[in-house]
Protein backbone atom coordinates (compact mmCIF):
# COMPACT_ATOMS: atom_id res chain seq x y z
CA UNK A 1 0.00 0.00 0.00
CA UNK A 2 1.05 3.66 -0.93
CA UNK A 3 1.86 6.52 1.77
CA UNK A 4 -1.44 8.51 -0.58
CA UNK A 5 -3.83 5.48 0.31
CA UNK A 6 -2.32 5.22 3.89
CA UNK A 7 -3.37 8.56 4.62
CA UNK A 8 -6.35 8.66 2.98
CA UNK A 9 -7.43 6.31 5.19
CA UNK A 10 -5.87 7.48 8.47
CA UNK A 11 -7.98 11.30 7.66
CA UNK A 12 -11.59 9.22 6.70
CA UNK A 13 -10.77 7.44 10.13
CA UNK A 14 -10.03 10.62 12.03
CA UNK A 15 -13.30 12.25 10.32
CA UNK A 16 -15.60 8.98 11.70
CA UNK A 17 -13.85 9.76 15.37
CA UNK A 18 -14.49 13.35 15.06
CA UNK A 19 -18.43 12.72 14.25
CA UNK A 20 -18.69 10.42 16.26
CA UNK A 21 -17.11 12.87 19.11
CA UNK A 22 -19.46 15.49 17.93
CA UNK A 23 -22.52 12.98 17.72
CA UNK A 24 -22.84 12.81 22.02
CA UNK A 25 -22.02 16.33 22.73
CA UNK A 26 -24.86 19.14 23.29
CA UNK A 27 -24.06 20.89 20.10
CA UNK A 28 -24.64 16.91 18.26
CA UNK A 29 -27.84 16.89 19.85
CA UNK A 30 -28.51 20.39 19.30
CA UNK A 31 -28.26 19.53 15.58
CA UNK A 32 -30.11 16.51 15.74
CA UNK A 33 -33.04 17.80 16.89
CA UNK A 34 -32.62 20.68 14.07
CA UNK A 35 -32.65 18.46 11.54
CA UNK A 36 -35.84 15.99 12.76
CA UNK A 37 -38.18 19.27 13.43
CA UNK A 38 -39.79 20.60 10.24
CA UNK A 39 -39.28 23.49 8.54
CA UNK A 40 -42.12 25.88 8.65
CA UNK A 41 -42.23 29.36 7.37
CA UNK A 42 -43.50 32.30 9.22
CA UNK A 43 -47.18 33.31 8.87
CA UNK A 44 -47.38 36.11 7.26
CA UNK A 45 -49.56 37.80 9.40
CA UNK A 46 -47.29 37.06 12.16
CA UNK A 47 -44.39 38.97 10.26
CA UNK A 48 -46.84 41.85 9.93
CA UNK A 49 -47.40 41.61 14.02
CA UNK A 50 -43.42 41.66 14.63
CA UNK A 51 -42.93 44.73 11.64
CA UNK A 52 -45.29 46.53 13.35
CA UNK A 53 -44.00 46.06 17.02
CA UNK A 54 -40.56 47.21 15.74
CA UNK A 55 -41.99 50.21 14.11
CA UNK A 56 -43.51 50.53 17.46
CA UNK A 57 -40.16 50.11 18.82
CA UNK A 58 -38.23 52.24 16.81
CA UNK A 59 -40.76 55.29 17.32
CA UNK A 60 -40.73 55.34 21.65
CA UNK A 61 -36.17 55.07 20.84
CA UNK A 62 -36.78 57.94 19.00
CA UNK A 63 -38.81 59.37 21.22
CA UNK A 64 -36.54 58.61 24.25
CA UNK A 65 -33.28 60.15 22.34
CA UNK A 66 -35.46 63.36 22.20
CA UNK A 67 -35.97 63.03 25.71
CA UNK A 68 -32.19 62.33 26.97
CA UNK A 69 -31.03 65.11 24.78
CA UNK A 70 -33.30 67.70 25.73
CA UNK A 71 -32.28 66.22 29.46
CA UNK A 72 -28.87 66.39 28.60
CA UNK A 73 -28.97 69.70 27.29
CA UNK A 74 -30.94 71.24 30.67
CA UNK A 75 -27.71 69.44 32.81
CA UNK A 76 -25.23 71.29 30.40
CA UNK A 77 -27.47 74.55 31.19
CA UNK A 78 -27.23 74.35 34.33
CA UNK A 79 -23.78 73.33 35.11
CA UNK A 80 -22.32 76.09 32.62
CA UNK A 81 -24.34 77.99 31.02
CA UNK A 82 -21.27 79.78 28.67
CA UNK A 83 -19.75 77.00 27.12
CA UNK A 84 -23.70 75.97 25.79
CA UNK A 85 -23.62 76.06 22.06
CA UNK A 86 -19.31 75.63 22.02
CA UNK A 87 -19.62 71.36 21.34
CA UNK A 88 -17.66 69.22 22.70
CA UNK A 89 -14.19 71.13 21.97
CA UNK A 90 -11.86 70.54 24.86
């Protein structure tokens, strides 16, 4: 036998271990179960519900960076009210 077909067979060996290995761990499982569940795809009234929940989302962020900057800019008022309007120059 060859050194080529020797170590052809030594790395298909070492692949069977390393399955195998991976076969009984959580992340073998993990995939196991993956693969026996169907797939389904979304409803697409349920990706309606979760668009319009981010919108939602996006418009009280928006909303809440209004409010921390107008907060922000009441602290900077207050704690010197020359250097309002200058930026953040050192």
């Amino acid at each position: 036998m060859d050194d080529e077909a020797i170590l052809a067979q030594a790395l298909a060996g070492l692949f069977i271990v390393a399955v195998g290995s991976l076969w009984w761990t959580r992340l073998g499982r993990a995939l196991r179960e993956r693969v026996r569940r169907p797939f389904v795809t979304p409803d697409a009234a349920l990706i309606g519900d979760v668009l319009e929940e981010v919108q939602e989302l996006r418009h009280e962020v928006d909303e809440l960076a209004a409010r921390l900057d107008f907060h922000e800019r009441l602290l900077a008022q207050q704690r010197n009210p020359q250097e309002l309007g200058r930026g953040s120059e050192p």
